[in-house]
Every structure is written in C-alpha cells, then in structure tokens.
Protein backbone atom coordinates (compact mmCIF):
# COMPACT_ATOMS: atom_id res chain seq x y z
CA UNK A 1 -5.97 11.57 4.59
CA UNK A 2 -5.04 8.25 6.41
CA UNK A 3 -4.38 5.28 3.91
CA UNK A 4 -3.82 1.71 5.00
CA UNK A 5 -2.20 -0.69 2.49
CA UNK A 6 -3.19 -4.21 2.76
CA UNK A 7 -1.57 -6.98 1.59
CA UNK A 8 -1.11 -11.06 2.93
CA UNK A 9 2.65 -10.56 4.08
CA UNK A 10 3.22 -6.93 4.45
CA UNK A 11 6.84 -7.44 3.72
CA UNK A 12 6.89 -6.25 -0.01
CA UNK A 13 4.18 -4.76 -2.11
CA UNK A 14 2.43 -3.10 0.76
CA UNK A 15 5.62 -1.81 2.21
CA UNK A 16 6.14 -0.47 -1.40
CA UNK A 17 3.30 1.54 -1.71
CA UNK A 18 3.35 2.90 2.14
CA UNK A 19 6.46 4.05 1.38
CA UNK A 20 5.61 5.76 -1.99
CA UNK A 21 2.62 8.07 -0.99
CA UNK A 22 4.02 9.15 1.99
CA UNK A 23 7.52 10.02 0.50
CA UNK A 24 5.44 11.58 -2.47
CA UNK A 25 2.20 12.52 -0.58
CA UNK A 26 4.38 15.91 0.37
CA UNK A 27 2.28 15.51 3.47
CA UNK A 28 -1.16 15.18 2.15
CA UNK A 29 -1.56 11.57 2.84
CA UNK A 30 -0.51 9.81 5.63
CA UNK A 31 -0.03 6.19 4.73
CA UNK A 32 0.35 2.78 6.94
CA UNK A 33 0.55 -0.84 5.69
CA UNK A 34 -0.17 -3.99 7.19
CA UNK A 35 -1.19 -7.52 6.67
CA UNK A 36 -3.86 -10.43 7.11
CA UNK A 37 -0.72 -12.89 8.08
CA UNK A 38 1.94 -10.74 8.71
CA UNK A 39 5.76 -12.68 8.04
CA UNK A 40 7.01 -10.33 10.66
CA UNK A 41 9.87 -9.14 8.41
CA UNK A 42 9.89 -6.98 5.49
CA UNK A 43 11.50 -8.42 2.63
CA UNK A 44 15.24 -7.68 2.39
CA UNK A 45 14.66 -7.33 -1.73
CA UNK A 46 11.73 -4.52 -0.70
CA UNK A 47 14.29 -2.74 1.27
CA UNK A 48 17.50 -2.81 -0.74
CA UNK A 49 15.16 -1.35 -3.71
CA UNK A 50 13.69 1.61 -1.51
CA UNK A 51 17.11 2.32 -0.38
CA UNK A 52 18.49 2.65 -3.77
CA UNK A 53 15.85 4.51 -4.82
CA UNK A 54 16.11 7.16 -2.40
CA UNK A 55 13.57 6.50 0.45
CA UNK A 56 14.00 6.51 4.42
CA UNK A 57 13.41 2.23 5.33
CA UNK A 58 14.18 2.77 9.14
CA UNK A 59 10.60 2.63 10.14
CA UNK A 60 9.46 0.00 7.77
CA UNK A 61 8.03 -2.84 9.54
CA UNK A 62 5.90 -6.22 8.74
CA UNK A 63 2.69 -5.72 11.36
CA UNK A 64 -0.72 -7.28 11.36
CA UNK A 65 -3.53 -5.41 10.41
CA UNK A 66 -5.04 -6.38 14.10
CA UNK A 67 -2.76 -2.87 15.18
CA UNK A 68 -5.47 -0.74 12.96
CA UNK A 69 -8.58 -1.91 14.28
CA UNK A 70 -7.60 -1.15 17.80
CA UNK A 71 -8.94 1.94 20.24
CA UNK A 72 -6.43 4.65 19.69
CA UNK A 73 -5.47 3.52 16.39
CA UNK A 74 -5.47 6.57 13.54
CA UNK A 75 -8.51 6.23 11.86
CA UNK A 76 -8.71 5.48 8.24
CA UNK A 77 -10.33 7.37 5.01
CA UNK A 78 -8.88 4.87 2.35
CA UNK A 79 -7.97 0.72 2.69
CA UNK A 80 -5.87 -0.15 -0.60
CA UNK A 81 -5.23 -3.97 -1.25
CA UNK A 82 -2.71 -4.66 -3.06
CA UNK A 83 -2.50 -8.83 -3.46
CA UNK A 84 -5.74 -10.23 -4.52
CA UNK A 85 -5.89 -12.89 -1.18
CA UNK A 86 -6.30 -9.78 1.08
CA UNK A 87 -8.60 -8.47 -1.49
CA UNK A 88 -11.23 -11.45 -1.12
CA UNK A 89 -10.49 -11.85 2.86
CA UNK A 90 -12.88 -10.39 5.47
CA UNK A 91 -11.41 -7.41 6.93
CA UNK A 92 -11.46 -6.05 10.56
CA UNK A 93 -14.21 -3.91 10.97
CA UNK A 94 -12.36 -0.37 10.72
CA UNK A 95 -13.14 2.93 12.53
CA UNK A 96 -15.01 4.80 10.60
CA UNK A 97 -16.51 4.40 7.02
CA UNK A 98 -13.03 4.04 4.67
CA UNK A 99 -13.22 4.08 1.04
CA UNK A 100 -11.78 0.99 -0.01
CA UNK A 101 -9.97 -0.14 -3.64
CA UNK A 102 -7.75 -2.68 -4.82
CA UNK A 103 -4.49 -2.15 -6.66
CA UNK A 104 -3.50 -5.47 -7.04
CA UNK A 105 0.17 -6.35 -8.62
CA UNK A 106 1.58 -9.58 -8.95
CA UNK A 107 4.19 -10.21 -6.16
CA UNK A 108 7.72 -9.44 -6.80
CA UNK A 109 8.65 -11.96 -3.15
CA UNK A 110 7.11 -15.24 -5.07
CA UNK A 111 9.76 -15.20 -7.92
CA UNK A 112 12.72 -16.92 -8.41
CA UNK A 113 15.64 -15.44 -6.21
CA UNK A 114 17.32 -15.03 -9.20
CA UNK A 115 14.73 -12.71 -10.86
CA UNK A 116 14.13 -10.64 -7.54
CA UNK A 117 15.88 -7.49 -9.16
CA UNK A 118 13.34 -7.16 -12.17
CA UNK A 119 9.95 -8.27 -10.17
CA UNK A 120 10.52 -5.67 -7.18
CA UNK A 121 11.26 -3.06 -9.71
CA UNK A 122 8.41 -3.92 -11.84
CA UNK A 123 6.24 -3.93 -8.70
CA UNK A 124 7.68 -1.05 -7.45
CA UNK A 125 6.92 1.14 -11.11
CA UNK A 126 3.44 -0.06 -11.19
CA UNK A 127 2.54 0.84 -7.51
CA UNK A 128 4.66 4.34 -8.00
CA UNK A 129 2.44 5.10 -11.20
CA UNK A 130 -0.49 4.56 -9.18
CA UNK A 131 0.35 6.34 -6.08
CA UNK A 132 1.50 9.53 -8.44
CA UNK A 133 -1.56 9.42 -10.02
CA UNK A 134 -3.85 9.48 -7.05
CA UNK A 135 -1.43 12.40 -5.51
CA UNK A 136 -1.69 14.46 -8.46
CA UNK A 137 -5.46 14.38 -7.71
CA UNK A 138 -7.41 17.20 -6.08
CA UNK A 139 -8.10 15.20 -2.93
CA UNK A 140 -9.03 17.99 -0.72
CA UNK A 141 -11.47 19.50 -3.04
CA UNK A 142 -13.20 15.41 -4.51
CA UNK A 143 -16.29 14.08 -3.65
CA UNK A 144 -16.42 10.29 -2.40
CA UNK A 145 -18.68 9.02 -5.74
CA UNK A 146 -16.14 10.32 -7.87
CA UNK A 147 -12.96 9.33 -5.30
CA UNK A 148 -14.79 6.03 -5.35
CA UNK A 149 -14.58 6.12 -9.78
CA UNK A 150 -10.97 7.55 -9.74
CA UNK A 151 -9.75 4.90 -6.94
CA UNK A 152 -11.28 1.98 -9.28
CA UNK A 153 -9.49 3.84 -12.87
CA UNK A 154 -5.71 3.87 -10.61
CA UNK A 155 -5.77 0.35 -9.85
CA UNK A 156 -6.18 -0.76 -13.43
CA UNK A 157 -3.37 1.36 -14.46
CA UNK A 158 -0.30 -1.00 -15.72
C-alpha cells in the first residue's frame, strides 16, 4: 500500500508520519510525504527528534506534492493530511482512485523556539498512535467502506 502524507510545509508533521509507517509498516506500507508549498527543508527540530528516537533521516526531504502527480510517479492507495490548510486545498488530480483522510495535529514548527522540544514530541506521539493503529489493522484482508470508517476513527484519536 502506497501512502502520501500531505501537509503545507512538508518539513515537520508530514515528515513525521512518513517516517513512522514506514519504519513501523514492517514493509506493508510504503509511505511518501509532500507538500502544497513545500519550504524546501525539513525542519531541523523534525530531524533531531527522529534521530533520537531511533529512525534513519538520510532520505528525508521537503518536496512538492507536484513530484506525485507526475507519469512514472508510484501510484497512490491512501492521501493522509495532516495540517488542516492542505486539508481544505484542491489537490492534484492523483493516479488512480486513493482513499483519502485527514489526521490533522496542531504544528509543532509554529511554536515558540523555546517550546520546540515538547510540541515535536507531542506531534510526534499523536501521529505514532495513529500510524500504530492503522498498522495493527488487517489491511490486506479490509474492504474500502470499512478502510474508509477506520481511516476517519484514527484521525480523531488524541
């Protein structure tokens, strides 16, 4: 299963998440991120975080979503927002028919320097309860109605 993550500045919550299902996805999922407005840098906070939690950042990058919609690009079965500006924007037209959902969490890269620590880890919790929970599902074996009902219960989680 392809997942694209979606978020404004792909340099923090979206990197997040990427980063999450496909260290925990075991190899189920493959996931991607991007954004609408890309800063072209993934936030130094995101990255420091991921590394002391564990996780590979070498091939983290901030990329528009324009790379996704292109000929040759890995098609999609799931688009996850995770900022509620991408949520509400209009979307490339994607190959193929992917589900779609929104996750949103607040974002850790608008607080105060000072309080970066707590709002990336906070960030970071919520999108790693949400990405367990959608691994531990039977994804091979789940029909999209229901996919579609257990997508929309994950991204209310806290």
């Amino acid at each position: 299963m392809n997942i694209l993550v979606l978020c404004t500045g792909n340099s923090a919550r979206s990197i997040l998440l990427e980063t999450l299902l496909n260290n925990h996805g075991n190899g189920r999922v493959k996931a991607y991120s991007a954004g609408s407005k890309p800063v072209g840098a993934v936030h130094p906070q995101s990255l420091a975080l991921l590394a002391k939690k564990g996780h590979d950042t070498s091939a983290a990058r901030s990329k528009s979503w324009d790379e996704f919609a292109t000929e040759g690009a890995p098609q999609m079965d799931l688009v996850i927002t995770v900022c509620a500006s991408a949520a509400g924007e209009t979307c490339p037209i994607w190959p193929g028919t992917p589900l779609r959902a929104h996750w949103g969490v607040e974002d850790p890269a608008a607080a105060a320097k000072l309080d970066w620590d707590a709002a990336f880890r906070l960030a970071y919790d919520r999108l790693e309860r949400r990405a367990q929970a959608f691994l531990d599902l039977p994804l091979e074996d789940r029909d999209t109605d229901t996919l579609r009902q257990d997508l929309i219960r994950i991204g209310e989680l806290p």
